[in-house]
Protein backbone atom coordinates (compact mmCIF):
# COMPACT_ATOMS: atom_id res chain seq x y z
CA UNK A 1 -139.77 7.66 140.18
CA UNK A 2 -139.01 7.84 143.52
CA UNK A 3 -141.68 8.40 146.38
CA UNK A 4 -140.22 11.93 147.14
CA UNK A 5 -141.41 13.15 143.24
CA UNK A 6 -144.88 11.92 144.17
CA UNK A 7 -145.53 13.98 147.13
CA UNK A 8 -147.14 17.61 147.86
CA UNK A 9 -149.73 19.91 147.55
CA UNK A 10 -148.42 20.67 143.85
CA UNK A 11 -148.89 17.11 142.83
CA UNK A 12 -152.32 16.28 144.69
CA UNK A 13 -153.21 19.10 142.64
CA UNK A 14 -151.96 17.61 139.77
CA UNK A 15 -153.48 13.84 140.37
CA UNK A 16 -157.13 15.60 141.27
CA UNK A 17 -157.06 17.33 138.16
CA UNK A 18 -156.26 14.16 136.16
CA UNK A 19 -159.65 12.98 137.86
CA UNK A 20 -161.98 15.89 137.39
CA UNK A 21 -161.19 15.68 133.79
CA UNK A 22 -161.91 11.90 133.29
CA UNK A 23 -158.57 10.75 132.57
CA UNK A 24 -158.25 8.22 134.66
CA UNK A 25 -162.05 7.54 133.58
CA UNK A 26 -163.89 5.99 136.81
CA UNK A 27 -161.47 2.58 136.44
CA UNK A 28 -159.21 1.01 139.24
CA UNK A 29 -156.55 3.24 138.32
CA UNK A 30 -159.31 6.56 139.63
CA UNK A 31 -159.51 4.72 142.70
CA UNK A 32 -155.83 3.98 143.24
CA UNK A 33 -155.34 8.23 142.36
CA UNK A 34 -157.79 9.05 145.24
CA UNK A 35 -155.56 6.66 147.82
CA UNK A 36 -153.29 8.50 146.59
CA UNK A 37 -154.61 12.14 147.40
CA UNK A 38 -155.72 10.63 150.76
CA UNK A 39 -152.95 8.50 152.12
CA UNK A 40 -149.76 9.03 150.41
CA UNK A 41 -148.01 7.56 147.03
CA UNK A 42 -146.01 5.83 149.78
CA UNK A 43 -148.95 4.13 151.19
CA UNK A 44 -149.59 2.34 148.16
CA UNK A 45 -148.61 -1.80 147.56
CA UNK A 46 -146.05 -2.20 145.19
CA UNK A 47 -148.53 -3.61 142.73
CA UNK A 48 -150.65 -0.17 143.22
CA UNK A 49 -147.45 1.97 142.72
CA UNK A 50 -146.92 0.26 139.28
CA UNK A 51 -150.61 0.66 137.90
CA UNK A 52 -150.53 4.05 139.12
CA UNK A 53 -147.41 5.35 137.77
CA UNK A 54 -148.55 3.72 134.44
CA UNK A 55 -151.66 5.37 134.24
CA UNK A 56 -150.63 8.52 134.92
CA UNK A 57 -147.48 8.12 132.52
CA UNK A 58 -149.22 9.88 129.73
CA UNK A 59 -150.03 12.94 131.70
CA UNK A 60 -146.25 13.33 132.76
CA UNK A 61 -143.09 15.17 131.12
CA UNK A 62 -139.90 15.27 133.21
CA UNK A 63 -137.94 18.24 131.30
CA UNK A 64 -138.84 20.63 129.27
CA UNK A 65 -138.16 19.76 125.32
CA UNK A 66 -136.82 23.69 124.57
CA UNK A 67 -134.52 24.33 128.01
CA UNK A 68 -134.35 21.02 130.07
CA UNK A 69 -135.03 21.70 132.87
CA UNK A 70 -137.87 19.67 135.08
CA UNK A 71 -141.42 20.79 134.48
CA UNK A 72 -142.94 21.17 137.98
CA UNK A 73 -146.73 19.47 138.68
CA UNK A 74 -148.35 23.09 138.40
CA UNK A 75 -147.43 23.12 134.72
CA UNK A 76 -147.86 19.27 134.25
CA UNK A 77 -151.48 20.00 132.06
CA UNK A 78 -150.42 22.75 130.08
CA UNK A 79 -147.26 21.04 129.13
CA UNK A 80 -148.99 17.97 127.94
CA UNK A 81 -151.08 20.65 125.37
CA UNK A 82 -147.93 22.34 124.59
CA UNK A 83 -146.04 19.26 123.66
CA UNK A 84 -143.85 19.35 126.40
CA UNK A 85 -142.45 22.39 127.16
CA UNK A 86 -142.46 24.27 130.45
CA UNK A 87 -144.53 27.36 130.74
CA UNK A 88 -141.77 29.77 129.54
CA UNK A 89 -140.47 27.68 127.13
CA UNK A 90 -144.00 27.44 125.61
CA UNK A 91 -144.69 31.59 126.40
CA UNK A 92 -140.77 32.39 124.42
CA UNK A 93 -142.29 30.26 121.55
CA UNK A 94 -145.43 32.49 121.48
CA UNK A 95 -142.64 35.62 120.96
CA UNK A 96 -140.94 33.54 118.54
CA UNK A 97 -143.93 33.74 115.89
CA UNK A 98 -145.16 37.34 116.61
């Protein structure tokens, strides 16, 4: 992903979230997340940018599975419980059943 994608308020939102709730579990990879926060994905070595982005590869869907288009960071958690679809996506599917 390009440096542009990993960039914002929305996604420093997204990347302290992924620390208060232990997923990146107190390990090198925490401590690469928290440069991030700080100082920039594009501050990072090249080596940091490719532990990074695999650590939080997990955590991240690109479109949604139902209408395709790009889940943004503010719905990154609930899409990774919904299995990958993008808030109204995973609300019409809700509709669907009732």
């Amino acid at each position: 992903m390009s440096d542009q994608k990993y960039s914002g308020e929305e996604f420093n939102e997204f990347v302290k979230e992924l620390i208060e709730n232990k997923r990146l579990n107190g390990s090198k990879e925490e401590g690469i997340a928290k440069l991030v926060i700080d100082k920039g994905f594009e501050s990072l070595t090249d080596k940091q940018k490719f532990v990074f982005e695999e650590s939080i590869s997990h955590y991240v869907f690109g479109d949604c599975k139902r209408c395709g288009l790009e889940i943004p960071w503010s719905e990154m958690s609930g899409a990774e419980d919904n299995g990958g679809l993008c808030s109204w996506c995973q609300q019409l599917g809700r509709n669907d059943k009732d």
